[in-house]
N, C-alpha and C. Protein backbone atom coordinates (compact mmCIF):
# COMPACT_ATOMS: atom_id res chain seq x y z
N UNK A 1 2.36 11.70 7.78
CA UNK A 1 3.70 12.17 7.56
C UNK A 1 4.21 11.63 6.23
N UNK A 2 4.77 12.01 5.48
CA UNK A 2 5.37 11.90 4.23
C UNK A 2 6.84 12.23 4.48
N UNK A 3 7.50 10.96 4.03
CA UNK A 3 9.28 11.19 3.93
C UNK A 3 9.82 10.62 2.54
N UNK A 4 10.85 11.14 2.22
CA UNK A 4 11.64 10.29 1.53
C UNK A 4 12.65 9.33 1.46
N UNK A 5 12.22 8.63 0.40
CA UNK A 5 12.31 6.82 0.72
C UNK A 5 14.10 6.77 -0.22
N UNK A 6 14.26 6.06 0.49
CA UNK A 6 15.88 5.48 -0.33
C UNK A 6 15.61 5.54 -1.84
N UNK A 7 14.53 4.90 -2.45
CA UNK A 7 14.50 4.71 -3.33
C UNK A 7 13.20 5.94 -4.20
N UNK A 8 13.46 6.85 -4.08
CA UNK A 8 13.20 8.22 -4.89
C UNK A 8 12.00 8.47 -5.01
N UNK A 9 11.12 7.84 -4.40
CA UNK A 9 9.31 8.06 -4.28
C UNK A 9 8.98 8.25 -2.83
N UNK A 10 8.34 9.46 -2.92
CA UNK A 10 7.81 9.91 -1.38
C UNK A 10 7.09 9.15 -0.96
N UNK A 11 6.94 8.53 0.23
CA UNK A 11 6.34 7.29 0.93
C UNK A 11 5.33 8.20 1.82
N UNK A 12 4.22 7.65 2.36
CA UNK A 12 3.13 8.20 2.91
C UNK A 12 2.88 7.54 4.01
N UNK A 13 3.14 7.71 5.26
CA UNK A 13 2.52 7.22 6.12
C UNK A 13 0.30 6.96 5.85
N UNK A 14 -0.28 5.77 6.43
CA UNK A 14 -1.04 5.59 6.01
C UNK A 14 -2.06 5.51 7.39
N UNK A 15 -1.61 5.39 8.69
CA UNK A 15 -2.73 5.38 9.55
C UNK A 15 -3.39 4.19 9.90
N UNK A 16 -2.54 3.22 9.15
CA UNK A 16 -3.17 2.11 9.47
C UNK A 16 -4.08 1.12 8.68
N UNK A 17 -4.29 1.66 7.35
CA UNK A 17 -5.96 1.78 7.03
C UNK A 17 -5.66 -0.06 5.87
N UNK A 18 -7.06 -0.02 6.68
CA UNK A 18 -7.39 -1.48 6.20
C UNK A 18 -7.45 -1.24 4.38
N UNK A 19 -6.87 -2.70 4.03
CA UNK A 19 -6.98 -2.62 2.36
C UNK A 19 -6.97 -4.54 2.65
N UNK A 20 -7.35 -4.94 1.44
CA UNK A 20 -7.37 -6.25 0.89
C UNK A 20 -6.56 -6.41 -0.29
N UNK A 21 -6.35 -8.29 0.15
CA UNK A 21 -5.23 -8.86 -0.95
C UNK A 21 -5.62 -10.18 -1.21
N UNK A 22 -5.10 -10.23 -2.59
CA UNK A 22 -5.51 -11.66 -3.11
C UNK A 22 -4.21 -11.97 -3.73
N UNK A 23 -3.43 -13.56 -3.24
CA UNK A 23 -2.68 -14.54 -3.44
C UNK A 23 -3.42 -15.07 -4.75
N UNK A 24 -2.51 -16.05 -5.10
CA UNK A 24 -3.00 -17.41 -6.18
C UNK A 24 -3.89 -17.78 -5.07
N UNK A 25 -4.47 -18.22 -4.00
CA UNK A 25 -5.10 -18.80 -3.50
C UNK A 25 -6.12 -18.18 -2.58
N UNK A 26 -6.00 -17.24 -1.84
CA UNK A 26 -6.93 -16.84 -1.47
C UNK A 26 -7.14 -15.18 -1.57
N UNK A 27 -8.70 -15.13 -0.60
CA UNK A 27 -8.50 -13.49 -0.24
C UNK A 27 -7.36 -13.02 1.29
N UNK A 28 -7.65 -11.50 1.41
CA UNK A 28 -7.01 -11.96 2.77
C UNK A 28 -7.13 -10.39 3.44
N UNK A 29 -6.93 -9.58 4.33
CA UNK A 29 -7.15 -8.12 4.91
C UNK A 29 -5.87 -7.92 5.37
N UNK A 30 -5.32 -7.25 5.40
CA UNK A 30 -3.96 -6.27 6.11
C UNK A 30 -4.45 -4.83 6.49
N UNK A 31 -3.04 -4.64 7.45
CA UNK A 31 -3.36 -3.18 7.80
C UNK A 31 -1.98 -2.62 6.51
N UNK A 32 -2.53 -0.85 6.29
CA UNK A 32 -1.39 -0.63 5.53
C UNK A 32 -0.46 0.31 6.62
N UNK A 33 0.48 0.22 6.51
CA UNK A 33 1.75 0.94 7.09
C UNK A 33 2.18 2.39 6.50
N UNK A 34 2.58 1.92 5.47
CA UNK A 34 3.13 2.96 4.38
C UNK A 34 3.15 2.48 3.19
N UNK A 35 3.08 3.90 2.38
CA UNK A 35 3.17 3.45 0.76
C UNK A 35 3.71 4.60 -0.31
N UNK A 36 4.37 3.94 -1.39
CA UNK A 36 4.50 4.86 -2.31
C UNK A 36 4.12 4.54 -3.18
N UNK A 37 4.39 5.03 -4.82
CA UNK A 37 4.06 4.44 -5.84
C UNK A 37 4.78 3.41 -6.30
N UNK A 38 5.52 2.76 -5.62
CA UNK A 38 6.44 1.88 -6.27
C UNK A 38 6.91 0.60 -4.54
N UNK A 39 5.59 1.33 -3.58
CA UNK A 39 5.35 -0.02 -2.95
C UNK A 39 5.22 -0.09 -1.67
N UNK A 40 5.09 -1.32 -0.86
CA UNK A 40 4.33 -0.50 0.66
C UNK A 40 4.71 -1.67 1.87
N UNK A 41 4.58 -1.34 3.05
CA UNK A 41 4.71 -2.11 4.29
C UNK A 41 3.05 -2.39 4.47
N UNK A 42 3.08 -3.49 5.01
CA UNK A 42 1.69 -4.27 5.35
C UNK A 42 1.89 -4.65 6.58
N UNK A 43 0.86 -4.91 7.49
CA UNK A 43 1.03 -5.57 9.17
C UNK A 43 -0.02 -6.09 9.54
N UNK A 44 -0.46 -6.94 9.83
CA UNK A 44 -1.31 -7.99 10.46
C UNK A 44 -1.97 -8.42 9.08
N UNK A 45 -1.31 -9.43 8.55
CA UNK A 45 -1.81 -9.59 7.35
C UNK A 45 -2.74 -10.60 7.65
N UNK A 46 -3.83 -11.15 7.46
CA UNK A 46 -4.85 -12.55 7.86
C UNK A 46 -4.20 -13.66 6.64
N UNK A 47 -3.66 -13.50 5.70
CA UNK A 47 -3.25 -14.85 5.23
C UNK A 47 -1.71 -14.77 5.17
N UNK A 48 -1.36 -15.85 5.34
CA UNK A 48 0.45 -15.61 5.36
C UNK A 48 0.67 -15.48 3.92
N UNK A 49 1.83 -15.19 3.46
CA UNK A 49 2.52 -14.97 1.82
C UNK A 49 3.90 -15.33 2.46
N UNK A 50 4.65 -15.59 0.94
CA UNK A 50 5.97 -15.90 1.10
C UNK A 50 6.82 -15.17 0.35
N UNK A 51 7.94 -14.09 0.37
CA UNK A 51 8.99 -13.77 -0.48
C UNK A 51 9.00 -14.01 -1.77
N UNK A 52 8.92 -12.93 -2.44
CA UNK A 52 8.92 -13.96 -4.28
C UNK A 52 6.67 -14.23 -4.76
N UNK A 53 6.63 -14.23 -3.52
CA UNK A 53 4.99 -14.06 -4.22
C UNK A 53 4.29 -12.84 -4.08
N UNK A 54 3.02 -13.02 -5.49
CA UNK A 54 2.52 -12.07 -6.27
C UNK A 54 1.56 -11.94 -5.57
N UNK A 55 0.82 -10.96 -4.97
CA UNK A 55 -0.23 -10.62 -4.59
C UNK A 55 -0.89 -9.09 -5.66
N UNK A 56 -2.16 -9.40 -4.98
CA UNK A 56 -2.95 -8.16 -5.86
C UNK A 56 -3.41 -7.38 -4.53
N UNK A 57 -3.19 -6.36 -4.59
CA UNK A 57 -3.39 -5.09 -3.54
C UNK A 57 -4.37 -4.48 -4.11
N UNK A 58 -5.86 -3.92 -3.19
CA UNK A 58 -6.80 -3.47 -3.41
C UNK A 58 -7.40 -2.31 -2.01
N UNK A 59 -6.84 -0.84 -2.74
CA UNK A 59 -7.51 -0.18 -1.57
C UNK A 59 -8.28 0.42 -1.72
N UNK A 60 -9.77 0.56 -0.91
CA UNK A 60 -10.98 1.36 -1.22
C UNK A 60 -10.63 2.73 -0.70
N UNK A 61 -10.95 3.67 -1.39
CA UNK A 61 -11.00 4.71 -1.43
C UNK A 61 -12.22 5.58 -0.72
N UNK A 62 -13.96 5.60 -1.16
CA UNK A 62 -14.28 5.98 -1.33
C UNK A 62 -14.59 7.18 -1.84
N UNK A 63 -13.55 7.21 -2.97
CA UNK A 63 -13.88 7.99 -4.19
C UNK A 63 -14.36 7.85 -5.60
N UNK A 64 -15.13 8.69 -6.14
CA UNK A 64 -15.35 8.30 -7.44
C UNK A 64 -14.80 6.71 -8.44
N UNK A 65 -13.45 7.95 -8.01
CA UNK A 65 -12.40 6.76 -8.90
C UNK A 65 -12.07 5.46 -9.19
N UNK A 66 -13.13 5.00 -7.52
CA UNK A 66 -13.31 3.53 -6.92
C UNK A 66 -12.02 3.28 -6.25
N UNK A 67 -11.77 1.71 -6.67
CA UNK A 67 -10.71 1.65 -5.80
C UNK A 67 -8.89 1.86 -6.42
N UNK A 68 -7.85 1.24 -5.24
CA UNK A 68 -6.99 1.66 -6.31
C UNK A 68 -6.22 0.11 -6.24
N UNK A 69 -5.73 -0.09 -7.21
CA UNK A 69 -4.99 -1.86 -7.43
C UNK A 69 -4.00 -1.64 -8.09
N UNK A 70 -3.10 -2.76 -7.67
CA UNK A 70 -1.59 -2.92 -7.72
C UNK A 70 -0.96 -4.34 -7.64
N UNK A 71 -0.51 -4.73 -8.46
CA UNK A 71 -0.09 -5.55 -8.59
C UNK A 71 1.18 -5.74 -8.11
N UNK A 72 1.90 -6.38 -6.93
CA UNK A 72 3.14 -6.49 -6.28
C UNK A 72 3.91 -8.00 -5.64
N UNK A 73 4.79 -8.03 -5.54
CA UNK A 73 6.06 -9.31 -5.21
C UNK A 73 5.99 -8.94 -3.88
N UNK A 74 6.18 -9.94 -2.78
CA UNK A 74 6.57 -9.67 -1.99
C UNK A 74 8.10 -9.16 -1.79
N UNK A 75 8.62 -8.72 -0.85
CA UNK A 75 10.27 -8.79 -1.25
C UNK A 75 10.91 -8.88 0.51
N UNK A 76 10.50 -8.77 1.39
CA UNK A 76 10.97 -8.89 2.78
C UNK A 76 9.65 -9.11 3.23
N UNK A 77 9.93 -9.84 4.21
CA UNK A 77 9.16 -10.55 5.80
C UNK A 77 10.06 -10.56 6.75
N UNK A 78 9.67 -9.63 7.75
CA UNK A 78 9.94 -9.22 9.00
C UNK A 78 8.94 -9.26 10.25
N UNK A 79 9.47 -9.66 11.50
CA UNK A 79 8.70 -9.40 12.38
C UNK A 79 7.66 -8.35 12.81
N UNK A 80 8.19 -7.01 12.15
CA UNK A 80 7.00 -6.10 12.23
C UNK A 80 6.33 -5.79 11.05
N UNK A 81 6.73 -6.06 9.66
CA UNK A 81 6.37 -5.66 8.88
C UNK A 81 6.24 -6.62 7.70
N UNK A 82 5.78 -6.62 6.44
CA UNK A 82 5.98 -7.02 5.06
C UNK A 82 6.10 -6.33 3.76
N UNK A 83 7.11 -6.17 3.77
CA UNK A 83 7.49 -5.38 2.20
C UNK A 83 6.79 -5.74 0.82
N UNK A 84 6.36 -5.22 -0.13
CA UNK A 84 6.11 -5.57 -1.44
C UNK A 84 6.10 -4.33 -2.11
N UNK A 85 6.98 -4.98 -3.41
CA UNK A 85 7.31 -3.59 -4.29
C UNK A 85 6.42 -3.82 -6.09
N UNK A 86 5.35 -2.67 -5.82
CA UNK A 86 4.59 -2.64 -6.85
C UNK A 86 5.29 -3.07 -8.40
N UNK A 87 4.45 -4.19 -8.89
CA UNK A 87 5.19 -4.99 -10.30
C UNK A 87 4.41 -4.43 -11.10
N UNK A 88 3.10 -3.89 -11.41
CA UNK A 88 2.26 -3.47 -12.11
C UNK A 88 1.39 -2.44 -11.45
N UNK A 89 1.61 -1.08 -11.62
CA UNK A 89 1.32 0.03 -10.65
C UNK A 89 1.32 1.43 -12.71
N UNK A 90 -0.27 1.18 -12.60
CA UNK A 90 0.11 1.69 -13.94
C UNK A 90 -0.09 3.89 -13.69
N UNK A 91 0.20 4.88 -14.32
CA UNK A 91 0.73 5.83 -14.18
C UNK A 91 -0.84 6.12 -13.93
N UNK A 92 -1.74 6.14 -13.82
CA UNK A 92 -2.83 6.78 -13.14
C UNK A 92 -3.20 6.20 -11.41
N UNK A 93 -2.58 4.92 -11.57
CA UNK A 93 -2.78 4.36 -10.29
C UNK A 93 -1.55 5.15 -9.43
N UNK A 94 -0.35 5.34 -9.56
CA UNK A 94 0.28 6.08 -9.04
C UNK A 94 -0.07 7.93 -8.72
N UNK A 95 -0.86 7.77 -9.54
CA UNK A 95 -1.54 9.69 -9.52
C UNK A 95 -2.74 9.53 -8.31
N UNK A 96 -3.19 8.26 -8.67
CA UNK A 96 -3.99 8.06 -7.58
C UNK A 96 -3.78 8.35 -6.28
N UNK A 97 -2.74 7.33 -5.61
CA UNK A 97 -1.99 6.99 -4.83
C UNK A 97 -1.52 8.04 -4.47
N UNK A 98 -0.71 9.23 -4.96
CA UNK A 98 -0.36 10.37 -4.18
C UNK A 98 -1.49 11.67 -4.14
N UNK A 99 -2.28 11.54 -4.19
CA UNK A 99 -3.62 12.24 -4.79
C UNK A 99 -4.24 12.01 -3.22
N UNK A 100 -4.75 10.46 -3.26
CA UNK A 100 -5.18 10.12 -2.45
C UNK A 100 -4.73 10.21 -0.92
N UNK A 101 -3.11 9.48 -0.85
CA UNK A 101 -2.53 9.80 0.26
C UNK A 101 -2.40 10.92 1.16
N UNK A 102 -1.96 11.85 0.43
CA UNK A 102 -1.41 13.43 0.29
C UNK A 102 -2.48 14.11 1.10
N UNK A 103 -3.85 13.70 0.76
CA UNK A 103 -5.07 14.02 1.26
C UNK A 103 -5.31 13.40 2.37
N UNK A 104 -5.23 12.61 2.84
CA UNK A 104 -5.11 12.30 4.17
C UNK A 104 -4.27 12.67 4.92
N UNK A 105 -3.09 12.67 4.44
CA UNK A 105 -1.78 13.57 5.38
C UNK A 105 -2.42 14.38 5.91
N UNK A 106 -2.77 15.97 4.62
CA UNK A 106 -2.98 17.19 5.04
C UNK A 106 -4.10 17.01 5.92
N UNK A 107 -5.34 15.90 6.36
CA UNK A 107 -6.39 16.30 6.75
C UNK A 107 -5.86 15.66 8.49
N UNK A 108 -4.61 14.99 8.44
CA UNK A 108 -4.06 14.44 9.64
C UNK A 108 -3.26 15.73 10.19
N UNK A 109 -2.52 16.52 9.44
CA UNK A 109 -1.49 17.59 9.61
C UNK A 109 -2.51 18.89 10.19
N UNK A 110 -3.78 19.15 9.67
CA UNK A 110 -4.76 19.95 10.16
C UNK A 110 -5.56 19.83 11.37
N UNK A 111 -5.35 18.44 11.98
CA UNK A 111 -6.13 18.19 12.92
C UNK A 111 -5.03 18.33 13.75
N UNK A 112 -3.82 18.31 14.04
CA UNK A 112 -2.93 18.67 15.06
C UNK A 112 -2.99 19.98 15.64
């Protein structure tokens, strides 16, 4: 499902799908929630983070293109969720990102 977000980038529901993150200190796996180009909900993250920290977001694709990375702040921690809003999300990684998403929607929207 795809909606629009308060803040003017269509957000993508994601299915869940496993991606990896790296802190100053470690690695770590999350599930993804949702995302846009300008940033995403995470849930069962395996390493904790804190508000104000930088993580590097890494999601495999299996496409050509490889994977796609993003550089983001955390900005809310919540009981169900964790916010981070992409700090370095450069204009092909965002083409990516709705390229990629968009394509899973429709192949979720077809199987109904």
């Amino acid at each position: 499902m795809t909606t629009r977000s308060k803040r003017s980038a269509f957000r993508f529901d994601s299915g869940a799908k496993k991606i990896s993150y790296i802190t100053a200190e470690e690695e770590g796996n999350a599930e993804l929630l949702n995302i846009s180009t300008i940033g995403c909900a995470l849930v069962n993250m395996s390493q904790p983070v804190e508000v104000g920290e930088k993580i590097l977001l890494r999601i495999a694709t299996g496409r050509k293109e490889g994977c796609i990375e993003a550089q983001a702040t955390i900005i809310r921690i919540d009981k169900d969720s964790t916010a981070a809003r992409f700090t370095l999300c450069e204009k092909e990684t965002e083409a990516m990102i709705r390229s990629y998403f968009s394509t899973i929607h429709r192949r979720v929207k077809t199987r109904k």
